[in-house]
Protein backbone atom coordinates (compact mmCIF):
# COMPACT_ATOMS: atom_id res chain seq x y z
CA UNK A 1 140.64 -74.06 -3.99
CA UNK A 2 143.65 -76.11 -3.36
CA UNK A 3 144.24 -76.86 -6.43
CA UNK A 4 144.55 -73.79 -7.71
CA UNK A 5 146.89 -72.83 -4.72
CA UNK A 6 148.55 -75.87 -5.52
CA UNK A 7 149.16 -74.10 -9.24
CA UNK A 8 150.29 -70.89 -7.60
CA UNK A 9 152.62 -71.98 -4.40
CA UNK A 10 155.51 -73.06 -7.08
CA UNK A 11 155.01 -69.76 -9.63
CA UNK A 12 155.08 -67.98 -6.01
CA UNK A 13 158.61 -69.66 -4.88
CA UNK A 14 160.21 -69.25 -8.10
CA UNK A 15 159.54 -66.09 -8.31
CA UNK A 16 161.12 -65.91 -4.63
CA UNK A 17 164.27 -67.37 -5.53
CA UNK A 18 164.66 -65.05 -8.88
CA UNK A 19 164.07 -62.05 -6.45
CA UNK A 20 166.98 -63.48 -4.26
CA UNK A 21 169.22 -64.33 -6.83
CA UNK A 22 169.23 -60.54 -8.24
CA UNK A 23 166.57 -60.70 -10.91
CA UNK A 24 168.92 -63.42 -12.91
CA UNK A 25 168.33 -66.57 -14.13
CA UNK A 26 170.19 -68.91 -12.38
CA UNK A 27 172.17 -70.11 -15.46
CA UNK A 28 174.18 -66.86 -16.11
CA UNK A 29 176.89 -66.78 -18.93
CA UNK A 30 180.61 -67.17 -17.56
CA UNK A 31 182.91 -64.79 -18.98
CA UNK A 32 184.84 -65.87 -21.98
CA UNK A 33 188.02 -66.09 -20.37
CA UNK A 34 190.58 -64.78 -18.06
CA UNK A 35 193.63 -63.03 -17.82
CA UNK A 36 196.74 -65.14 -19.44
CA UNK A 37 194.48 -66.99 -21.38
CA UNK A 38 194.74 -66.92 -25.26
CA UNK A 39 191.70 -66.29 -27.90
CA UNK A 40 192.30 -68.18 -31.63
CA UNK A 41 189.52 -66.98 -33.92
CA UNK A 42 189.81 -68.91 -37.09
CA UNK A 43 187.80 -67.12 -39.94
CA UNK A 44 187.27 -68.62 -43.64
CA UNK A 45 184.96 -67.68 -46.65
CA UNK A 46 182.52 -70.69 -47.26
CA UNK A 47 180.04 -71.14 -49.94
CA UNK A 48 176.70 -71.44 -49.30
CA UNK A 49 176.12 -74.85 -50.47
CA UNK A 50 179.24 -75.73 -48.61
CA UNK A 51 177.96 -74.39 -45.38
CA UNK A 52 176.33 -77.41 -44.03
CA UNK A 53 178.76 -79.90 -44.82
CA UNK A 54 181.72 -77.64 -43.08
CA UNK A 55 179.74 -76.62 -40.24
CA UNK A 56 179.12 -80.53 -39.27
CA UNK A 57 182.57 -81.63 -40.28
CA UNK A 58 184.12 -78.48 -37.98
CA UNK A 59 181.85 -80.23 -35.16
CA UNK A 60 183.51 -83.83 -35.66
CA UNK A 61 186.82 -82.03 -36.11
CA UNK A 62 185.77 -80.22 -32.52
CA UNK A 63 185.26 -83.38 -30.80
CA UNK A 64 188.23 -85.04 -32.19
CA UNK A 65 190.46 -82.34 -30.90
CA UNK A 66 189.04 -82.84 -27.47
CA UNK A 67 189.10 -86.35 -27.20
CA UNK A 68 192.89 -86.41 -28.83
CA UNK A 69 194.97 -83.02 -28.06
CA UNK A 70 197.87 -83.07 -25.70
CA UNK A 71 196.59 -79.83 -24.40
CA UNK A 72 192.80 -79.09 -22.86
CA UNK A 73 191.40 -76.20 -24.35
CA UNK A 74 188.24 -75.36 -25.43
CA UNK A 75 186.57 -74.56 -29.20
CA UNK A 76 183.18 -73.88 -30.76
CA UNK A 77 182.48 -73.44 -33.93
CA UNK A 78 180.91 -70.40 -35.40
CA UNK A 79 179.63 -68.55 -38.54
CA UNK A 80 180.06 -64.99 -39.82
CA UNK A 81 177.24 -62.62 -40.80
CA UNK A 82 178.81 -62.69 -44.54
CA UNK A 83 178.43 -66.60 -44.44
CA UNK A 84 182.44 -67.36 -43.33
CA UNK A 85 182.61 -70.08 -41.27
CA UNK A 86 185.22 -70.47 -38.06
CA UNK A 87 186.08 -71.84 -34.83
CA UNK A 88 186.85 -69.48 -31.39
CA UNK A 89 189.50 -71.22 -29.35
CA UNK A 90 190.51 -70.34 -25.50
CA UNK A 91 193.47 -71.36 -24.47
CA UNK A 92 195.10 -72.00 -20.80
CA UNK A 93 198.17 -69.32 -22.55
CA UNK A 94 199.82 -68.54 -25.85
CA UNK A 95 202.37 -71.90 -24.64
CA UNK A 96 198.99 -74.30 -24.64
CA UNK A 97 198.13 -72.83 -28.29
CA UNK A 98 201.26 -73.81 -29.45
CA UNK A 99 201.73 -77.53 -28.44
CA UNK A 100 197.81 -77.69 -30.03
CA UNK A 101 198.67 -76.49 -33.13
CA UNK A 102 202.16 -78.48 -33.35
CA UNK A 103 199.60 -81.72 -32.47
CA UNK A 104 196.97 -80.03 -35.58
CA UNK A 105 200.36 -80.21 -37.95
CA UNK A 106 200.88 -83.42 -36.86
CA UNK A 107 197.45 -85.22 -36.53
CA UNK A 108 196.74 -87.11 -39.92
CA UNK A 109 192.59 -87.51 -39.29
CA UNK A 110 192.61 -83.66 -38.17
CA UNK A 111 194.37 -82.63 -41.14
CA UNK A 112 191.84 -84.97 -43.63
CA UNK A 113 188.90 -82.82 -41.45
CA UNK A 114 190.00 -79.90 -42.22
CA UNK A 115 190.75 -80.76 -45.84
CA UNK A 116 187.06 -81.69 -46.21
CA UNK A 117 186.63 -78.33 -44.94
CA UNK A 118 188.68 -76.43 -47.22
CA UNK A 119 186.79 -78.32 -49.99
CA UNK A 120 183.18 -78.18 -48.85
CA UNK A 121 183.83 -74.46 -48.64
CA UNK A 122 185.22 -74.07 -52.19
CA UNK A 123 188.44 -71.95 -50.61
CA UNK A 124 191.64 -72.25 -49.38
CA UNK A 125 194.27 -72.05 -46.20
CA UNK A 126 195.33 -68.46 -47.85
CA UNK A 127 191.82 -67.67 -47.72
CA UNK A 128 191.74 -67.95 -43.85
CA UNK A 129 192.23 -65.73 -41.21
CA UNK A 130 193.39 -66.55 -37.84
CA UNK A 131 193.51 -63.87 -35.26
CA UNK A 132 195.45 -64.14 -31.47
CA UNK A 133 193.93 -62.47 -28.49
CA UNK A 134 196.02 -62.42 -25.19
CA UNK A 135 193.43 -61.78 -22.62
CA UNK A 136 194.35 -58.77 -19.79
């Protein structure tokens, strides 16, 4: 007998707390950003074979951008229904995008990651997309 209460008293307090909490888990999703902020997506066709190699190159191009930008943003990298490949950026404001990219144009390993990019995808710069979002 106490061990199966012993089983039940946790189930029973969790259940408790999810009650309290509004029926949500207690890791809810923040919202993806706030007003001022700035949204990059950065969208580029990708071959299929290339996919792999890109996708893990955009990650080590994601963490060199963090450990190295002037500015703090944040980035994730994503990929498309139709198999393009692409990053989502949020920005502090449009001025924070800026200085980033300036550092991109000016950053000789970020410019040989996204070369390896560009080539594990079999496409070009033309071939991408970038779209800016100014959050309300």
């Amino acid at each position: 007998m106490f061990f199966r209460l012993s089983l039940i008293l946790p189930v029973f307090l969790l259940s408790i707390n999810l009650v309290n909490a509004g029926g949500h888990l207690p890791h809810e999703i923040a919202p993806a950003a706030k007003s001022g902020q700035s949204i990059i997506i950065y969208r580029m066709p990708c071959s299929a074979k290339g996919q792999a190699d890109a996708l893990s190159t955009l990650s080590e191009m994601a963490n060199h951008e963090h450990q190295n930008s002037p500015v703090e943003y944040k980035t994730v990298q994503v990929k498309f229904e139709n198999g393009d490949i692409g990053a989502v950026d949020v920005h502090a404001s449009m001025s924070n995008f800026e200085k980033a990219s300036a550092w991109m144009d000016g950053d000789k390993k970020w410019q040989g990651l996204f070369a390896s990019i560009l080539a594990s995808c079999e496409t070009s710069l033309e071939a991408m997309k970038i779209k800016v979002l100014s959050v309300q």
